[in-house]
Protein backbone atom coordinates (compact mmCIF):
# COMPACT_ATOMS: atom_id res chain seq x y z
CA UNK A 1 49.34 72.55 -7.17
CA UNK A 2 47.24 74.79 -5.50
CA UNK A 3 43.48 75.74 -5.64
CA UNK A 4 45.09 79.15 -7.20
CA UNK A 5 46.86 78.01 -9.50
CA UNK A 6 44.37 75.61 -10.82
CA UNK A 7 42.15 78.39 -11.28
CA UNK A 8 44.30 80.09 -12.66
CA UNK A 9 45.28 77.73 -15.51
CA UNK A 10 41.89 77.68 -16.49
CA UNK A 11 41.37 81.29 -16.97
CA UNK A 12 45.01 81.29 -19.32
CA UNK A 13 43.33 78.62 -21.44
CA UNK A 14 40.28 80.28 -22.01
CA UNK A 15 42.14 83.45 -22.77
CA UNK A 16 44.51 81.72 -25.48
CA UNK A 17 40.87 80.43 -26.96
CA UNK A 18 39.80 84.01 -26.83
CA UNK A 19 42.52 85.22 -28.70
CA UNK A 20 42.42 82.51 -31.06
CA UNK A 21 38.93 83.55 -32.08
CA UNK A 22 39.76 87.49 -32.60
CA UNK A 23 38.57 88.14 -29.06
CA UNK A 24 41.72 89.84 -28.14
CA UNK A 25 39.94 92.47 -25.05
CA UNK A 26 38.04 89.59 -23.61
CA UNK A 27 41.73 87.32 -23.67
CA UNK A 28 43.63 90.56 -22.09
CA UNK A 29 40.72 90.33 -19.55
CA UNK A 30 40.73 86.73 -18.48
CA UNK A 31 44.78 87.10 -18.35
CA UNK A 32 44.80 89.72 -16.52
CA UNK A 33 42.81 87.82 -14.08
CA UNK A 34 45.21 84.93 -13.54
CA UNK A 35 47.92 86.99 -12.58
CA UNK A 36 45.84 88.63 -10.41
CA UNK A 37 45.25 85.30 -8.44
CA UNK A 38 48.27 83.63 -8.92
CA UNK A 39 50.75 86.20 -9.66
CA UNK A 40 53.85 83.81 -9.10
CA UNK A 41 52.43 81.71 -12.26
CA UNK A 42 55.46 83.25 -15.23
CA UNK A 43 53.07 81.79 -17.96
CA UNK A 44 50.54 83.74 -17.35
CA UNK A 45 52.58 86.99 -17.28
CA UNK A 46 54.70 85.37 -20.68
CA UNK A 47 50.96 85.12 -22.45
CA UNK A 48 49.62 88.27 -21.47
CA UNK A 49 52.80 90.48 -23.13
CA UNK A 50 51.45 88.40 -25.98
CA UNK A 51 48.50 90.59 -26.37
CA UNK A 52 49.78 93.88 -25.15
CA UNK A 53 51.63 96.96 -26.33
CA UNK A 54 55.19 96.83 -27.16
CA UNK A 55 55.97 98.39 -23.87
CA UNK A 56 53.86 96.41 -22.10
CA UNK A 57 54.84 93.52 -22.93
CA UNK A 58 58.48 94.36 -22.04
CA UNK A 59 57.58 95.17 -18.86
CA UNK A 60 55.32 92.10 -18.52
CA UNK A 61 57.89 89.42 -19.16
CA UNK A 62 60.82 91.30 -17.28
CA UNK A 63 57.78 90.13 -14.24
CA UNK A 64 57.95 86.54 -15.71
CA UNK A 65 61.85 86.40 -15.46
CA UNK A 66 61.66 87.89 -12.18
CA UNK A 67 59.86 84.23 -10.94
CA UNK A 68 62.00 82.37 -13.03
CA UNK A 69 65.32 83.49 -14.53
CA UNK A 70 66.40 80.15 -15.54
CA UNK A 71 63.98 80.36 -18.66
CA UNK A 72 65.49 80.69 -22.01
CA UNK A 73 62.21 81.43 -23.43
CA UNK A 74 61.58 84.33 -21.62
CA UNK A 75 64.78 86.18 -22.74
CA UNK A 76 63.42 84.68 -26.07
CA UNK A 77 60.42 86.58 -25.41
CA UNK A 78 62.26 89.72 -24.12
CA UNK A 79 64.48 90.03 -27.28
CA UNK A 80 61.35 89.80 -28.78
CA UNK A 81 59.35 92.54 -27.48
CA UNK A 82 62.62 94.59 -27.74
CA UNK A 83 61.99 94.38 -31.10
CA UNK A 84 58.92 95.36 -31.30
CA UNK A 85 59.34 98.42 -29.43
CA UNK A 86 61.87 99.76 -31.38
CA UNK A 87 59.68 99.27 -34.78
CA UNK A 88 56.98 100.85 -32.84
CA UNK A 89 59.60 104.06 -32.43
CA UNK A 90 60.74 104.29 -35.45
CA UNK A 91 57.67 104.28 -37.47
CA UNK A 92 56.38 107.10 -35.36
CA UNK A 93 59.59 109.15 -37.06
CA UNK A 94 58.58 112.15 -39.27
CA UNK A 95 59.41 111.31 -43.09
CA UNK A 96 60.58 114.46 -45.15
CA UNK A 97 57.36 114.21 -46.66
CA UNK A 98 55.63 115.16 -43.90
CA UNK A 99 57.87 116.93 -41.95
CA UNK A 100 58.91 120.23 -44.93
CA UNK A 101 55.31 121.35 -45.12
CA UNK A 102 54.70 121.50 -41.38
CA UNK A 103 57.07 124.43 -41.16
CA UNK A 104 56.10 126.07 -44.09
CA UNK A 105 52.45 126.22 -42.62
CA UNK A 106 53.76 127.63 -39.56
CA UNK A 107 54.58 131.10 -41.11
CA UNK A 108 54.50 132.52 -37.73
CA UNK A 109 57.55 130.19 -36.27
CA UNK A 110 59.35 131.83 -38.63
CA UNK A 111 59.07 135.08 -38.39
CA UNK A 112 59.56 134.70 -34.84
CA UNK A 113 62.60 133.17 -35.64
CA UNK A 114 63.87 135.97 -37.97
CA UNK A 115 62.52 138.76 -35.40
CA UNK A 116 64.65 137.39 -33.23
CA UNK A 117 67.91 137.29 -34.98
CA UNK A 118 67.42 140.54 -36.42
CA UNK A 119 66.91 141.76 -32.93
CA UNK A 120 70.04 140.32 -31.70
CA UNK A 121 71.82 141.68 -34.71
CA UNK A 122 70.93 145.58 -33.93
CA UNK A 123 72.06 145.36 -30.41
CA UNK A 124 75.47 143.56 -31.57
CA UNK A 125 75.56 146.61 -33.93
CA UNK A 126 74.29 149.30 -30.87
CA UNK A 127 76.76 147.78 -28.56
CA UNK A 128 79.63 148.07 -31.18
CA UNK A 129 79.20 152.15 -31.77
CA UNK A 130 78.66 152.74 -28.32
CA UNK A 131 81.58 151.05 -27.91
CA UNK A 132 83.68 152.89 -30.73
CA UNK A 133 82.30 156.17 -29.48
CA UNK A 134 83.29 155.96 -25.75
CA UNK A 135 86.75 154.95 -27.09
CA UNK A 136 86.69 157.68 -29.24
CA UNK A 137 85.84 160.34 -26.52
CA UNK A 138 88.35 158.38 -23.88
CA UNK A 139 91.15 159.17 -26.76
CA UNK A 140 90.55 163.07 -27.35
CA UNK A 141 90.15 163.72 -24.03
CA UNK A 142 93.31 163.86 -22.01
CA UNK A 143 93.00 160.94 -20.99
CA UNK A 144 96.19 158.88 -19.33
CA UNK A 145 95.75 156.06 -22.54
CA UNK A 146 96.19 158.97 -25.51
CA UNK A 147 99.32 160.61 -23.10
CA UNK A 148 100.96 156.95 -22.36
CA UNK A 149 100.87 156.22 -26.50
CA UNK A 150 102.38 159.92 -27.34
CA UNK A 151 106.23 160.14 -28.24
CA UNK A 152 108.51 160.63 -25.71
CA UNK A 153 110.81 162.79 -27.44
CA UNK A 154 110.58 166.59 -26.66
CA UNK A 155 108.57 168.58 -28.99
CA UNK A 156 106.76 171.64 -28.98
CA UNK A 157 103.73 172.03 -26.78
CA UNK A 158 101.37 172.48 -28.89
CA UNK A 159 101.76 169.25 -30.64
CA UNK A 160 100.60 167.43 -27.99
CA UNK A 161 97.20 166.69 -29.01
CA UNK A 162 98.01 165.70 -32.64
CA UNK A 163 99.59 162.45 -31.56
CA UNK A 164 96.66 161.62 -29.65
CA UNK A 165 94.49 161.40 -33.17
CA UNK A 166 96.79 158.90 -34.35
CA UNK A 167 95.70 156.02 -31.70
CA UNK A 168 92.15 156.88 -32.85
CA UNK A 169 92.78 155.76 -36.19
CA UNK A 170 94.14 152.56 -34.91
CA UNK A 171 91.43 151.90 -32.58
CA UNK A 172 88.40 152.54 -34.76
CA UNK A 173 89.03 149.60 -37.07
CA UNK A 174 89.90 146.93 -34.06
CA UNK A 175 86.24 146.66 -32.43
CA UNK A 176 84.16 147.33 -35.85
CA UNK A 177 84.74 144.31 -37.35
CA UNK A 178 84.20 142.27 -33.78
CA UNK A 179 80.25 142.33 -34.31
CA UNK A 180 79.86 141.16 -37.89
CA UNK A 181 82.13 138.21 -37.68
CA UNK A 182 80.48 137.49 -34.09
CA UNK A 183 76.78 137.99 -35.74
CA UNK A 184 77.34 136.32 -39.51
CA UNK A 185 77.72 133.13 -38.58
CA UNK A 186 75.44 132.34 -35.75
CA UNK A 187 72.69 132.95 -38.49
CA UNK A 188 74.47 130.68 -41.31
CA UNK A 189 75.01 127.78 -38.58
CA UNK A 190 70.93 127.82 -37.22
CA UNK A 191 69.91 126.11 -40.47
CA UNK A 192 72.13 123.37 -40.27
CA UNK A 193 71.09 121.59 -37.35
CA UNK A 194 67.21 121.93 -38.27
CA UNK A 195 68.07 119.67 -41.65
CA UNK A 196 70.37 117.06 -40.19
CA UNK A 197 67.91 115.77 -37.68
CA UNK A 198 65.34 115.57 -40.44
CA UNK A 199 66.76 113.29 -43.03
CA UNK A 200 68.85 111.00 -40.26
CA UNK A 201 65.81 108.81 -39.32
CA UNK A 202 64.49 108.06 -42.90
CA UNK A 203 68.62 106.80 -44.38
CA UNK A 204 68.98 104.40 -41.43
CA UNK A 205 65.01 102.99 -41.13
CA UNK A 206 63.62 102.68 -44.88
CA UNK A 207 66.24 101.24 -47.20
CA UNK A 208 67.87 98.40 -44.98
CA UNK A 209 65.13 96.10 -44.63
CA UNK A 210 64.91 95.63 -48.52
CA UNK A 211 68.69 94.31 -49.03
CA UNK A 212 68.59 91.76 -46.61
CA UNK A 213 65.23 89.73 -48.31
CA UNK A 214 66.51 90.74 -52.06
CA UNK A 215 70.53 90.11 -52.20
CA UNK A 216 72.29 87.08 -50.69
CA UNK A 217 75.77 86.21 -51.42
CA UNK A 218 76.77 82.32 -51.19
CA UNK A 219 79.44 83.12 -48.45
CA UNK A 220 76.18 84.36 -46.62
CA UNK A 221 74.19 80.99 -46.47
CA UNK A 222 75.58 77.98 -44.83
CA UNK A 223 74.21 75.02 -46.52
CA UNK A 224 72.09 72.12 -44.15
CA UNK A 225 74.32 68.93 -43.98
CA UNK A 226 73.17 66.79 -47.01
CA UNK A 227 72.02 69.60 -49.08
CA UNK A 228 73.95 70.30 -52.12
CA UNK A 229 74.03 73.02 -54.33
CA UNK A 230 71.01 72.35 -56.71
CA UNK A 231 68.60 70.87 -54.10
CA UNK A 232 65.69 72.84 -52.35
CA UNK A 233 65.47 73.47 -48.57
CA UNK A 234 63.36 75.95 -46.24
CA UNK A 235 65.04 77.65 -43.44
CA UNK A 236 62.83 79.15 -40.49
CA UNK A 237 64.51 81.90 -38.17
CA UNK A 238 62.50 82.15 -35.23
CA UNK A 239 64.36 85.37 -34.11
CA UNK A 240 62.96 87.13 -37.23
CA UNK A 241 59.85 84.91 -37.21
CA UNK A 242 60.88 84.29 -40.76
CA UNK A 243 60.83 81.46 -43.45
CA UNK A 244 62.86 81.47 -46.37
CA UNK A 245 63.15 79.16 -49.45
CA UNK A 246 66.49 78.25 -50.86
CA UNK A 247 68.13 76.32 -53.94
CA UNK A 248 71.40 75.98 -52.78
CA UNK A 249 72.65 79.17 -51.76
CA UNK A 250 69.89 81.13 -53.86
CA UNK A 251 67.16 82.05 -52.08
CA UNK A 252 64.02 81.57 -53.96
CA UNK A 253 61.40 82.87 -51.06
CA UNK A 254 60.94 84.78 -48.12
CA UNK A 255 57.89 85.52 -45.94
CA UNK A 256 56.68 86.05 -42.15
CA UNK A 257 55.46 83.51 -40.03
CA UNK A 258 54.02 82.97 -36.70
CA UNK A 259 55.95 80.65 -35.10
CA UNK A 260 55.04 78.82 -31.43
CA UNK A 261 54.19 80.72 -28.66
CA UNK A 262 56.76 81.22 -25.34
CA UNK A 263 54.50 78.25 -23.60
CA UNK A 264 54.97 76.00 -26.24
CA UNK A 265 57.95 76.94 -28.89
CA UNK A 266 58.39 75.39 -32.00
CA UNK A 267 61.16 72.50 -32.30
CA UNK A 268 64.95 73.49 -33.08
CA UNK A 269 67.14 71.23 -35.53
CA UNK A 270 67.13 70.10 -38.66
CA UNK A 271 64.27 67.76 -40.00
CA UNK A 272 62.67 66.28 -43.84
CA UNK A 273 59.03 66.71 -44.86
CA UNK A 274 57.42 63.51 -44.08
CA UNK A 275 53.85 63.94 -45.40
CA UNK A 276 52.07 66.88 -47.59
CA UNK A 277 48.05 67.30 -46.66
CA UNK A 278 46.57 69.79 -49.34
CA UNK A 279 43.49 70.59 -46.28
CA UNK A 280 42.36 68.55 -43.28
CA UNK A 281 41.26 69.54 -39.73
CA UNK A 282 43.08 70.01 -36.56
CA UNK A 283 42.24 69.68 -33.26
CA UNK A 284 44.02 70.16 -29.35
CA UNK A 285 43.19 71.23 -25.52
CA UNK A 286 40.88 74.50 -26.03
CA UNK A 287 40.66 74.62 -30.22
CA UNK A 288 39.75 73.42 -33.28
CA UNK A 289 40.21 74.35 -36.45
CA UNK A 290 38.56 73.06 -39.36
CA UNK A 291 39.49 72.79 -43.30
CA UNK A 292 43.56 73.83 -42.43
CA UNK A 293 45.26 73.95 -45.78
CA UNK A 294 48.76 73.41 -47.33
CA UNK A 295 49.84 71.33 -43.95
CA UNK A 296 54.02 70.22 -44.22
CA UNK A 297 54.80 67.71 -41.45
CA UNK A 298 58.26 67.78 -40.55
CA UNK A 299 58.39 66.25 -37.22
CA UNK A 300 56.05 64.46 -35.11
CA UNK A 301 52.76 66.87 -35.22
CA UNK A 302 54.93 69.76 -35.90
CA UNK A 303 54.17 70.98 -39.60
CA UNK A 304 53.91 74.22 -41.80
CA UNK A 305 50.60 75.31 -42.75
CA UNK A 306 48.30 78.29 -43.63
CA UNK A 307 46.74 80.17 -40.92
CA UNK A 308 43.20 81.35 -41.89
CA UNK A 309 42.38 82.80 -38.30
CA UNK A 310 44.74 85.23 -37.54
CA UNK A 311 47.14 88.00 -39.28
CA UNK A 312 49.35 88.52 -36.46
CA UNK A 313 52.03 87.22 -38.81
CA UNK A 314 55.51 88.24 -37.53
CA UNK A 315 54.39 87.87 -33.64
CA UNK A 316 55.31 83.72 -32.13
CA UNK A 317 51.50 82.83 -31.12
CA UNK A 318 51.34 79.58 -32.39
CA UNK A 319 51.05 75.96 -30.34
CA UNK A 320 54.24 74.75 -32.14
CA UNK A 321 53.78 74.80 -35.63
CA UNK A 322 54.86 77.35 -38.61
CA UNK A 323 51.92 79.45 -39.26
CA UNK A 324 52.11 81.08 -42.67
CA UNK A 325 49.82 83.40 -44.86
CA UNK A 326 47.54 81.26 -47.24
CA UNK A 327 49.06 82.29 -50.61
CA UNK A 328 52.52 82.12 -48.92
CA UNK A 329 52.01 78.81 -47.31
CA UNK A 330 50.27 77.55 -50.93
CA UNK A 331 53.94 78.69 -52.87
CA UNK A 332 56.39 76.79 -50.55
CA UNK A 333 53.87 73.57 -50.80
CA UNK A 334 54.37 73.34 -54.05
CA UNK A 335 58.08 74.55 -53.59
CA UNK A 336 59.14 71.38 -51.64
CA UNK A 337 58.34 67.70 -51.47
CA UNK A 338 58.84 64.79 -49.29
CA UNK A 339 62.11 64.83 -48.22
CA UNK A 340 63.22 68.83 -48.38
CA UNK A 341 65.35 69.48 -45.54
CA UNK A 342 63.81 72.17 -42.98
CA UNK A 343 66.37 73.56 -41.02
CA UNK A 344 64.58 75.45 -38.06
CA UNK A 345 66.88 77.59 -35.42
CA UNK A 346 67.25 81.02 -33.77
């Protein structure tokens, strides 16, 4: 390993104690650092997305796979920040709420709008009786269209010009009704684009998160081998960064967690609760944390527990374990006991 990358290995530590401590600017710093002197190092690029913008971060680990695309965690990480970008989009989406009174404060918009139209309509209508009145003057003139449409039979010559009024008659109707048909509905259709746009955004984004936590069919949940129908078991989904609580197929809890970070992921498969500490300390390379409570081991050091020092519940930042919000993390302690299957998995 070289001097570079010794240094920077240092500097990545210190930033993930940085960030651990709410020092999230002076974290950014330091990684930004490493990659600066070893640029080929992917965990340094995989721990800075951790602390940057949605589109950052997207654009930071598509640099990490570049180095290595042999790493499953980085795609991990990539579907990941995919994620987040698109939650970042759609909450910037106007609600009806909000978006109705912006154009009825904008009085001016309008009128523009109307000016306009009306504008349009008097030269459709301008147009039209110039239109009937050159055809009109085309007709009683002598012109070659009023003596082609006269009868061919002989008749007296005077007559001539009466059956050159009769065309006029038929020709007077034909372009009148051209305009209004042409005009009426391009100002009935201009509404209905303006109103479709609006309430698209708000049917697909607010209602479907709230089905999926509140309504699960048994054909929905596949049950843990050795877990029957009455017996508790917890099921984390690190896609969703999610925990959920189930009696048999009736799930009894759900919340966000903060499962391990791309450097050091959390353990797939399915394990039993070993040991239950109500609050203890806990210690590793660059942290400690003191007074940790509701702690679940379920494998090795690997356990579910409360997380007093951060709220970035949702986002993987953890060394391994299953970080949860205190109140959450106190409800599944005393939802399962030694033995309750976790079943952990994308």
């Amino acid at each position: 390993m070289t001097n570079r990358m010794v240094q920077a290995r240092r500097l990545i530590e210190l930033a993930r104690k940085s960030k651990m401590y709410g020092a999230r600017t002076e974290a950014r710093r330091l990684a930004l650092q490493a990659v600066n002197i070893a640029p080929q190092m992917e965990e340094a690029w995989m721990f800075l997305a951790t602390i940057s913008s949605p589109r950052a971060s997207l654009a930071y680990l598509q640099q990490a796979l570049k180095i290595n695309p042999a790493n499953r965690h980085i795609r991990r990480a990539i579907h990941w920040a995919i994620k987040r970008q698109r939650t970042a989009f759609l909450s910037t989406l106007p609600t009806p709420a909000t978006h109705r009174p912006s154009i009825a404060s904008s009085p001016s918009s309008t009128n523009y709008a109307r000016l306009f139209w009306q504008g349009i309509g008097a030269i459709a209508v301008a147009v039209s009786i110039i239109g009937i009145t050159l055809a009109g003057w085309l007709i009683v003139s002598n012109s070659p269209i009023a003596i082609a449409k006269a009868p061919s039979a002989p008749r007296p010559a005077g007559a001539l010009f009466k059956p050159s009024l009769t065309p006029t008659a038929t020709q007077t109707p034909s372009p009148t009704p051209s305009p209004t048909s042409t005009f009426t509905p391009t100002l009935t259709s201009t509404p209905t684009p303006t109103e479709t746009p609006t309430h698209t955004p708000t049917a697909t984004y607010s209602p479907s998160p709230q089905p999926t936590e509140t309504s699960f069919s048994p054909a929905e949940v596949t049950l843990p081998n050795g877990v029957g129908e009455g017996d508790n078991w917890i099921d984390v989904d690190l896609s969703e960064q999610r925990v959920r609580a189930y009696t048999g197929h009736d799930m009894a809890f759900s919340a966000l967690v903060s499962t391990g970070a791309w450097y050091t992921p959390t353990v797939q498969g399915q394990y039993k609760i070993y040991s239950k500490v109500p609050i203890q300390d806990m210690w590793g390379p660059g942290y400690y944390l003191p007074g940790v409570e509701y702690v679940m081991y379920f494998y090795k050091d690997y356990g579910i527990h409360a997380a007093y020092w951060h709220t970035d519940f949702g986002t993987p930042i953890s060394h391994g374990c299953i970080n949860m919000v205190p109140e959450d993390a106190k409800w599944l302690y005393n939802f399962a006991t030694i033995g309750t299957t976790v079943n952990i998995h994308d």
